[in-house]
N, C-alpha and C. Protein backbone atom coordinates (compact mmCIF):
# COMPACT_ATOMS: atom_id res chain seq x y z
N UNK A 1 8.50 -9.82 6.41
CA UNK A 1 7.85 -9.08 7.47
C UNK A 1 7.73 -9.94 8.70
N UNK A 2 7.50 -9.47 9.69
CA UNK A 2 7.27 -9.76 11.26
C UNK A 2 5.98 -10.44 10.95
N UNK A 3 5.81 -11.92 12.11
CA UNK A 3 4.73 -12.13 12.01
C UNK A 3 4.36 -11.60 13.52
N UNK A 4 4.92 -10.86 14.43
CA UNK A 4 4.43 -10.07 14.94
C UNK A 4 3.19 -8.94 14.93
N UNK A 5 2.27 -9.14 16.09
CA UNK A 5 1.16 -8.39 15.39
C UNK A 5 1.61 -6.63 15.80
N UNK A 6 0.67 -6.40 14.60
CA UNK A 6 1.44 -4.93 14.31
C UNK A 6 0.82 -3.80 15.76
N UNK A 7 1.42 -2.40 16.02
CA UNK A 7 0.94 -1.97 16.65
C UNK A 7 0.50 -0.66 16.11
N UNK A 8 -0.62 -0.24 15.78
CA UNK A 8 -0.90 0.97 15.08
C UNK A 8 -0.25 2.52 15.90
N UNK A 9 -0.41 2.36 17.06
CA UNK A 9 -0.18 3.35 17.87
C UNK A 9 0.98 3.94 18.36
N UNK A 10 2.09 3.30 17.48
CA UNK A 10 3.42 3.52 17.95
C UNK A 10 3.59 4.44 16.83
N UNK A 11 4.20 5.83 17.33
CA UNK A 11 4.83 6.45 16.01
C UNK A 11 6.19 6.24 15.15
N UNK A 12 6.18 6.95 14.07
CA UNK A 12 7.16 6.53 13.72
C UNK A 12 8.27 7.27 14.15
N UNK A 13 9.77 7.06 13.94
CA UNK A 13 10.91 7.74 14.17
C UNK A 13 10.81 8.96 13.30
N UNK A 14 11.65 9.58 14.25
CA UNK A 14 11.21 11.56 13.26
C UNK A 14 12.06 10.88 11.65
N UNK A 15 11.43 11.80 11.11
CA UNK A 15 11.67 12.08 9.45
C UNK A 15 13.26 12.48 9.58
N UNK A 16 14.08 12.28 8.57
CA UNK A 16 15.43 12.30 8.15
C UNK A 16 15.14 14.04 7.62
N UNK A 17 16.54 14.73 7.67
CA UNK A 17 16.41 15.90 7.11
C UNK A 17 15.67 16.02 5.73
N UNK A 18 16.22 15.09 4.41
CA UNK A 18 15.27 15.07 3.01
C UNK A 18 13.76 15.20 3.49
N UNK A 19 13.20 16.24 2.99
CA UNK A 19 11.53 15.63 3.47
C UNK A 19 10.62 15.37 2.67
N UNK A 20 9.44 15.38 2.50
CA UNK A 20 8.43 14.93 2.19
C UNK A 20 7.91 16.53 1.20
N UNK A 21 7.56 16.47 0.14
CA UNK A 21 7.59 18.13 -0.87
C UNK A 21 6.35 18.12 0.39
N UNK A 22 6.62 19.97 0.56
CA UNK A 22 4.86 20.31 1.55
C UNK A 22 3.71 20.26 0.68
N UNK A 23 3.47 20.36 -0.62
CA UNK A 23 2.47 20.48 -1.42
C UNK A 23 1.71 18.95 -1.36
N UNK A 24 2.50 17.45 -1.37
CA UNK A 24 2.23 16.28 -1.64
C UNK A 24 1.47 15.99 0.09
N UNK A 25 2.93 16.75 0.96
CA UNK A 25 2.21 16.32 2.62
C UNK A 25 1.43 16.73 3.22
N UNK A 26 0.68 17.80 2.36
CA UNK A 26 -0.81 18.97 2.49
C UNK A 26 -2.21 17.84 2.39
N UNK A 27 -1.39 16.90 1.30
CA UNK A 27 -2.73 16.22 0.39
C UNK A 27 -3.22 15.41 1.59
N UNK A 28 -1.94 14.71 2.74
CA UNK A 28 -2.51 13.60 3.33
C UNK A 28 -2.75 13.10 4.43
N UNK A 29 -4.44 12.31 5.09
CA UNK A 29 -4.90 12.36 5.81
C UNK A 29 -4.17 11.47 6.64
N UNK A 30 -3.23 11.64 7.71
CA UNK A 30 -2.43 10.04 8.12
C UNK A 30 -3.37 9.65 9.88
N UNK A 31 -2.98 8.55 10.11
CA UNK A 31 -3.87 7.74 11.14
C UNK A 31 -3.08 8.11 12.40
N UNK A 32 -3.70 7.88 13.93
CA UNK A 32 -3.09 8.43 14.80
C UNK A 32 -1.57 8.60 14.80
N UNK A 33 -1.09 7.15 14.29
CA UNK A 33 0.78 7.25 13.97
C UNK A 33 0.86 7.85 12.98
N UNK A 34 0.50 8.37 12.59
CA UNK A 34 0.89 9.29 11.29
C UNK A 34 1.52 8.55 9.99
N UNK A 35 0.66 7.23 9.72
CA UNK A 35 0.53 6.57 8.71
C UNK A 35 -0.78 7.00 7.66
N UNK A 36 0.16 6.40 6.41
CA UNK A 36 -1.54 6.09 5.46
C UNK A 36 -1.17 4.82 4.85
N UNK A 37 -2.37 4.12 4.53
CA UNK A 37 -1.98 2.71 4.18
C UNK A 37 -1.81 2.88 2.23
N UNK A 38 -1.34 2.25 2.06
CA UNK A 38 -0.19 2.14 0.72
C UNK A 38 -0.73 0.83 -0.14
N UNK A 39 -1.81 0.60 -1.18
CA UNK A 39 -2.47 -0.18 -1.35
C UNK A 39 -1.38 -0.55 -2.80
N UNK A 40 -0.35 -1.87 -3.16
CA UNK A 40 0.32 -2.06 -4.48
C UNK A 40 -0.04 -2.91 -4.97
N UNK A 41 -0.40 -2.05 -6.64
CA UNK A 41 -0.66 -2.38 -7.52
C UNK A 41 0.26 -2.83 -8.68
N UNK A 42 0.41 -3.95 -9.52
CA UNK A 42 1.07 -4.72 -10.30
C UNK A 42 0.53 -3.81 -11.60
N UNK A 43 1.57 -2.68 -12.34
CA UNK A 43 1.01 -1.65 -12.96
C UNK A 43 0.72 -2.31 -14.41
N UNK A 44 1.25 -3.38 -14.75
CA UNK A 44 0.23 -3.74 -16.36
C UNK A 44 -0.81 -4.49 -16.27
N UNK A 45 -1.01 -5.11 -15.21
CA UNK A 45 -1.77 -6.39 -15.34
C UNK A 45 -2.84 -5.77 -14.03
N UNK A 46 -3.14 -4.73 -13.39
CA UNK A 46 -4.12 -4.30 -12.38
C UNK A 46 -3.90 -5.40 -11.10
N UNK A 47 -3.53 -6.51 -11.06
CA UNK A 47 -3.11 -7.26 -9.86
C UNK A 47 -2.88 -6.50 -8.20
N UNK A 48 -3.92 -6.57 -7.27
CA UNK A 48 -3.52 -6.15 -6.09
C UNK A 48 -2.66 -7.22 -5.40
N UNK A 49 -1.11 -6.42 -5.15
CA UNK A 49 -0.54 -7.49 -4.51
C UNK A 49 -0.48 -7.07 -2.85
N UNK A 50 -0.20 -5.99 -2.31
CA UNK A 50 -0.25 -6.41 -1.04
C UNK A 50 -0.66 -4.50 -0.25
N UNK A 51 -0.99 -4.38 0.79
CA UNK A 51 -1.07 -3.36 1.62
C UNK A 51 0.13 -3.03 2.64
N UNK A 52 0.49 -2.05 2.61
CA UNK A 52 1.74 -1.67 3.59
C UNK A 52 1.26 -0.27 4.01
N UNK A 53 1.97 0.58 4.90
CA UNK A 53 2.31 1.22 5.61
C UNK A 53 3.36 2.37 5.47
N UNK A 54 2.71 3.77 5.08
CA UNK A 54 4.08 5.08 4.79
C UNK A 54 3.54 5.69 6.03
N UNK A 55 5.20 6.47 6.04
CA UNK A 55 4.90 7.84 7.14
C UNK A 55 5.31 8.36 5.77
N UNK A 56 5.62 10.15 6.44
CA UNK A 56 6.07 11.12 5.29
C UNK A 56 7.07 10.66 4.61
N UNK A 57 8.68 9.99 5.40
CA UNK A 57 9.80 9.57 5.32
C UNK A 57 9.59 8.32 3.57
N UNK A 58 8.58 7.53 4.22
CA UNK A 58 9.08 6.04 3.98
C UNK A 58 7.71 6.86 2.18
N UNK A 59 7.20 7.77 2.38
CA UNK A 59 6.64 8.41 0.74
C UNK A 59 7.47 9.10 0.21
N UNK A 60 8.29 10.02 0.76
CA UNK A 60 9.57 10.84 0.19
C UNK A 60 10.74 9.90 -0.53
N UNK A 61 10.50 8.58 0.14
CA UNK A 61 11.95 7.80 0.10
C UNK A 61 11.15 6.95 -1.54
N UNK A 62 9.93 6.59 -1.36
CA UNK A 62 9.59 6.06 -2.73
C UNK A 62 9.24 7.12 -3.64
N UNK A 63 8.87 7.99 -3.86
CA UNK A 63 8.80 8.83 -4.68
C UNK A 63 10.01 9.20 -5.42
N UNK A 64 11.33 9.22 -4.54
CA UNK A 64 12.38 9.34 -4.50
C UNK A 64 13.42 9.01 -5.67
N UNK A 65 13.14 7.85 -5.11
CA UNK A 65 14.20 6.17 -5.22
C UNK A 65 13.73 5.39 -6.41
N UNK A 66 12.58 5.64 -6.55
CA UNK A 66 12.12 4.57 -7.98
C UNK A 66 12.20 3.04 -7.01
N UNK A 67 12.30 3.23 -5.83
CA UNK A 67 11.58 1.66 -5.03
C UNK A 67 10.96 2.06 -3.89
N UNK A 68 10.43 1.02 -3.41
CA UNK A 68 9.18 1.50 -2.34
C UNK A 68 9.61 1.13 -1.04
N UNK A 69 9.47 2.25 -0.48
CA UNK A 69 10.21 1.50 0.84
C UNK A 69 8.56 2.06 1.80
N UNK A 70 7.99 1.16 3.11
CA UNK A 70 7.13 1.29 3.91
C UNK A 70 7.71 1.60 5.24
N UNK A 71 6.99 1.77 6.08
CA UNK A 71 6.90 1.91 7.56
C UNK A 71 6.51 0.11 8.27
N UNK A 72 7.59 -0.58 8.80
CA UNK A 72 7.04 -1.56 9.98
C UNK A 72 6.65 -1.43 10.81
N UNK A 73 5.05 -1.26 11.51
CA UNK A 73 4.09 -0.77 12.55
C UNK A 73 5.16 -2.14 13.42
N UNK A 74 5.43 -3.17 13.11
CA UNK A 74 5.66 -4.48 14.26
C UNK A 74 7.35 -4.24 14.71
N UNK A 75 7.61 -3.49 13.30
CA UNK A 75 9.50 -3.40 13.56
C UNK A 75 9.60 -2.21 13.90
N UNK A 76 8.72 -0.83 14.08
CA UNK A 76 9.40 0.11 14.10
C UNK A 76 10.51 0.83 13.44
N UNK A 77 10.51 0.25 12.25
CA UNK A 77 11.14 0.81 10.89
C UNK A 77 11.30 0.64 9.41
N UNK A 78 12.18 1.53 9.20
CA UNK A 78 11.69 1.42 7.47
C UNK A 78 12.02 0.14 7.02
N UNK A 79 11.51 0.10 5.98
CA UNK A 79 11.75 -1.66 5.17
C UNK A 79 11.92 -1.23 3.53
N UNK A 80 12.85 -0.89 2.77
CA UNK A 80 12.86 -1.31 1.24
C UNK A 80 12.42 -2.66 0.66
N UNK A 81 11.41 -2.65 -0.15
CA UNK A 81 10.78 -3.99 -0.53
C UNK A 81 11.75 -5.02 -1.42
N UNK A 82 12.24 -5.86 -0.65
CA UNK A 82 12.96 -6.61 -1.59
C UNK A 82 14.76 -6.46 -1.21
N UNK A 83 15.26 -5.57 -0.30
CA UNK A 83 16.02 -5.61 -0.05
C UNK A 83 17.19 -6.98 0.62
N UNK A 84 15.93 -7.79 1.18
CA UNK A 84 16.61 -9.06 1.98
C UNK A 84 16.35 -10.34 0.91
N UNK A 85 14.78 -9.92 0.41
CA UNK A 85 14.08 -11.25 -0.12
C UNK A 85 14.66 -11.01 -1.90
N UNK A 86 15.31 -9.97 -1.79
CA UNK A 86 15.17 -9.93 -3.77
C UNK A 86 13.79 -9.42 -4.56
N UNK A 87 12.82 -9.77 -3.92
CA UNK A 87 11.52 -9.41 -4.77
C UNK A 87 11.18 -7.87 -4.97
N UNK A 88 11.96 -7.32 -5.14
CA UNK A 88 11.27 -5.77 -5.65
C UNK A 88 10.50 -5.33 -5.89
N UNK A 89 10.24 -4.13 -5.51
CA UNK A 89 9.01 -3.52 -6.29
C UNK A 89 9.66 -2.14 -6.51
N UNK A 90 9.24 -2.04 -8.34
CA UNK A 90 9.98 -1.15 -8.48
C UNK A 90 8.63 0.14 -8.91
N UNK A 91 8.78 1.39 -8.81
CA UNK A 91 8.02 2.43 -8.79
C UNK A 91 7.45 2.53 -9.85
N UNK A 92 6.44 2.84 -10.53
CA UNK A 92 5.89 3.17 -11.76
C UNK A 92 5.05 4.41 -11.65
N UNK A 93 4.24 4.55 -10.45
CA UNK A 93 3.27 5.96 -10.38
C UNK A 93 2.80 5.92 -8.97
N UNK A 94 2.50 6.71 -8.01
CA UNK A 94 1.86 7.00 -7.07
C UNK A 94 0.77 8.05 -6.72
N UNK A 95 -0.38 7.59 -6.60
CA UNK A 95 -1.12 8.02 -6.32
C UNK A 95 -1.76 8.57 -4.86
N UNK A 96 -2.76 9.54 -4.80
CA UNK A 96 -3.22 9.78 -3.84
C UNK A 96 -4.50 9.51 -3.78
N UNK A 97 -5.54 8.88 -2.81
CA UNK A 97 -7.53 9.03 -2.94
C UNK A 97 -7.54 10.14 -3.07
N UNK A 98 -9.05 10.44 -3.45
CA UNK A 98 -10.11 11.53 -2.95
C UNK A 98 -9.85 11.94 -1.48
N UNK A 99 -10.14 11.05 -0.76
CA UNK A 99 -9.74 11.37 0.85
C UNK A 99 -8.54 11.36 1.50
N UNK A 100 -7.44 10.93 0.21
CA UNK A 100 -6.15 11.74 0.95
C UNK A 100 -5.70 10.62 2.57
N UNK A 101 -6.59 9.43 2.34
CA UNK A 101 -5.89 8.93 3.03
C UNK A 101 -5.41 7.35 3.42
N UNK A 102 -5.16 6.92 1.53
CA UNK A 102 -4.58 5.97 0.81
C UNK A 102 -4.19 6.14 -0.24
N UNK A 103 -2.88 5.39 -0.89
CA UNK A 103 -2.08 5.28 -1.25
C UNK A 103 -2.02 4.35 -2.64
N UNK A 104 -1.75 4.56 -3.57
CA UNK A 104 -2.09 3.62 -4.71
C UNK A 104 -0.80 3.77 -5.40
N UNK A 105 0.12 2.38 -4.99
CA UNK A 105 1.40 2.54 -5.74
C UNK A 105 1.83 1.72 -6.67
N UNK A 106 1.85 2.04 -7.72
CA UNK A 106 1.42 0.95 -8.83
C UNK A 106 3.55 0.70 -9.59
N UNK A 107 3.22 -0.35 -9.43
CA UNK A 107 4.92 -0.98 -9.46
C UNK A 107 4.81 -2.45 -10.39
N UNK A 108 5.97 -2.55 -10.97
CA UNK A 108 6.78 -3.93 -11.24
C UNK A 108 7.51 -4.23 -10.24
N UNK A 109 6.96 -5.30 -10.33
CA UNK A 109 6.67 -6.38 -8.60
C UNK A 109 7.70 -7.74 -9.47
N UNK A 110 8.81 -7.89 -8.77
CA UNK A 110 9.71 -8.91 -9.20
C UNK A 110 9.27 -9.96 -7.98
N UNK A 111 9.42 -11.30 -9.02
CA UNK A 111 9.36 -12.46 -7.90
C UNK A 111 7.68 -12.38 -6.85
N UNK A 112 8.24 -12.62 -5.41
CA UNK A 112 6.87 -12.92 -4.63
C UNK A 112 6.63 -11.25 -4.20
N UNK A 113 5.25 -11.05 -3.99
CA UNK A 113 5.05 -9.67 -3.55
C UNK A 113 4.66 -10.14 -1.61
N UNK A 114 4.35 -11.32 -1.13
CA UNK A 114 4.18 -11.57 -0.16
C UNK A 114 5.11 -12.33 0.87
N UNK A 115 5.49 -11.84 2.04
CA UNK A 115 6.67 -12.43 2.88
C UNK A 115 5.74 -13.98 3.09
N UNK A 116 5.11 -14.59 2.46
CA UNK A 116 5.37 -15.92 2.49
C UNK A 116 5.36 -16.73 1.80
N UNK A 117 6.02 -16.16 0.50
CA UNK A 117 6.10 -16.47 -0.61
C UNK A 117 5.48 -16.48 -1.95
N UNK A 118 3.88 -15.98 -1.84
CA UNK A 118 3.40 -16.14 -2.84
C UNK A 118 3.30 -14.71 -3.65
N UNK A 119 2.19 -14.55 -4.75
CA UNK A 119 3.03 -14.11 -5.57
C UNK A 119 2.11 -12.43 -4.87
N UNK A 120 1.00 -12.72 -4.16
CA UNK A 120 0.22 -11.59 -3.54
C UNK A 120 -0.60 -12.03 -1.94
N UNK A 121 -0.37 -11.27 -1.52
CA UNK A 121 -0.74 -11.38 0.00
C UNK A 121 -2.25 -12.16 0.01
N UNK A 122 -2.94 -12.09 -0.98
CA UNK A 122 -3.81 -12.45 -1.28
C UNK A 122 -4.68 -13.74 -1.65
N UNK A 123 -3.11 -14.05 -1.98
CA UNK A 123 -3.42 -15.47 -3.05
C UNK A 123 -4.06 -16.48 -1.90
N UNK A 124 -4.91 -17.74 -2.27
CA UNK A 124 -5.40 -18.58 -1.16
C UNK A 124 -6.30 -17.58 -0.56
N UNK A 125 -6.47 -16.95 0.20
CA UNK A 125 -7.24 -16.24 0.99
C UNK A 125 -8.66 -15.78 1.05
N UNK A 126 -9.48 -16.39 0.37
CA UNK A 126 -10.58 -16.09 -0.40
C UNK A 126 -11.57 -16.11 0.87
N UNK A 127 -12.30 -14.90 1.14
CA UNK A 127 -13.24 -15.55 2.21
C UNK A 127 -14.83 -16.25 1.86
N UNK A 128 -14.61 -16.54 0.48
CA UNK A 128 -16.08 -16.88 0.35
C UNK A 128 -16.93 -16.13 0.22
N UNK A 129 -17.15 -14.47 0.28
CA UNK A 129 -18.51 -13.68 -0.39
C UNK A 129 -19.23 -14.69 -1.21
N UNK A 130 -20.44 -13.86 -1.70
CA UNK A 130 -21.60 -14.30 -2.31
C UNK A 130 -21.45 -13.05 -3.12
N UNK A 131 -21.58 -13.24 -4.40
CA UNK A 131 -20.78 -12.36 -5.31
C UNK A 131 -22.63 -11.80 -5.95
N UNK A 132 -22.57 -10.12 -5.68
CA UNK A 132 -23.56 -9.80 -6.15
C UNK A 132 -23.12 -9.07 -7.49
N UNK A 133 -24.09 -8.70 -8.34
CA UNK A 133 -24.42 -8.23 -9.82
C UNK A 133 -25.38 -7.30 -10.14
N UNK A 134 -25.07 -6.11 -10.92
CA UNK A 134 -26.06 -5.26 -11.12
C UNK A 134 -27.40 -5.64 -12.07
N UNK A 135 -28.58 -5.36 -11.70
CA UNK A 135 -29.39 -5.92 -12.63
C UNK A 135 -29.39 -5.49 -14.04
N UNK A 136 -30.09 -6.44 -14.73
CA UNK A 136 -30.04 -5.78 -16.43
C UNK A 136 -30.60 -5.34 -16.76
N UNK A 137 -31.23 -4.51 -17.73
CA UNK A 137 -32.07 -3.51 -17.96
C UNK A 137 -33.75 -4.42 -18.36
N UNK A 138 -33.48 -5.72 -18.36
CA UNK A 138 -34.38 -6.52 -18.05
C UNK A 138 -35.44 -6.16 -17.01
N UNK A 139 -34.34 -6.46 -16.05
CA UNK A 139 -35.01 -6.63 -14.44
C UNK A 139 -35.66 -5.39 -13.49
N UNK A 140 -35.75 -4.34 -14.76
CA UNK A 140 -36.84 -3.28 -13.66
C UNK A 140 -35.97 -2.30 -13.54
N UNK A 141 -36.13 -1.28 -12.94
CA UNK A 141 -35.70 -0.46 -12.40
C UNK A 141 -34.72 -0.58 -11.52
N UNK A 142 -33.33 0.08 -11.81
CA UNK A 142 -32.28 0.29 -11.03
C UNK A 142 -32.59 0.44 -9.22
N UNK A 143 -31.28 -1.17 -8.49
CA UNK A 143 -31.65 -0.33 -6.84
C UNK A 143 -31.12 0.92 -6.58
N UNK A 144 -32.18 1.50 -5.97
CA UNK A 144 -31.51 2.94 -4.97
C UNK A 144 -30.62 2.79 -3.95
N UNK A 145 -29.58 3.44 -3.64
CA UNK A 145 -27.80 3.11 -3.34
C UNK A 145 -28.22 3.73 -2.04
């Protein structure tokens, strides 16, 4: 990926004739560019490896294909995962939220899932929270949410 910073506001290029089923493109809520963000999941092991970017095109094309291809907000086009780098991600299930406006694509993730090598966009990145815990049935009465 570009280490270019991305631009949300650019749309994407019109959709290819194949489209997007209307029943799936009913479900979803997309952002002014007519994205939804695409949250992948490492489907045996629950591992979040990285967040990307669909229009209708770049969900038709993974649903498709049995590989995932995203939207580049920085390149202005599609990207198949693994096409340059080898690291694949290959399809296992896709999901939709409640709100219809993320993406849960749960894949076998070959090699690095992150353009800088590691194995999740994630890895290193820790910001330090203060890790809270629900109380035990010890400690009183449940907090009110």
């Amino acid at each position: 990926m570009s280490s270019q910073p991305d631009s949300p506001n650019t749309p994407p290029p019109a959709a290819s004739p194949a489209a997007l089923d209307p029943a799936v493109a009913q479900l979803l809520k997309r952002d002014s560019a007519g994205l939804v963000a695409a949250v992948v999941q490492q489907f045996d092991s629950g591992e979040v490896l990285m967040l990307g970017w669909m229009d209708d095109e770049a969900l038709h094309r993974t649903l498709t294909s049995g590989r995932v291809t995203f939207y580049s907000r920085s390149r202005q086009e599609y990207w198949r995962k693994g096409d340059t780098s080898g690291h694949v991600q290959f399809v296992k299930s896709v999901a939709v939220d409640c709100d219809g406006d993320a993406l849960l694509v749960r894949v076998d993730q070959v090699g690095a899932a992150c353009h800088t090598g590691t194995r999740t966009c994630f890895d290193g990145r820790d910001l330090g929270a203060v890790a809270g815990h629900r109380p035990s049935s010890d400690d009183g009465p449940a907090l009110a949410g």
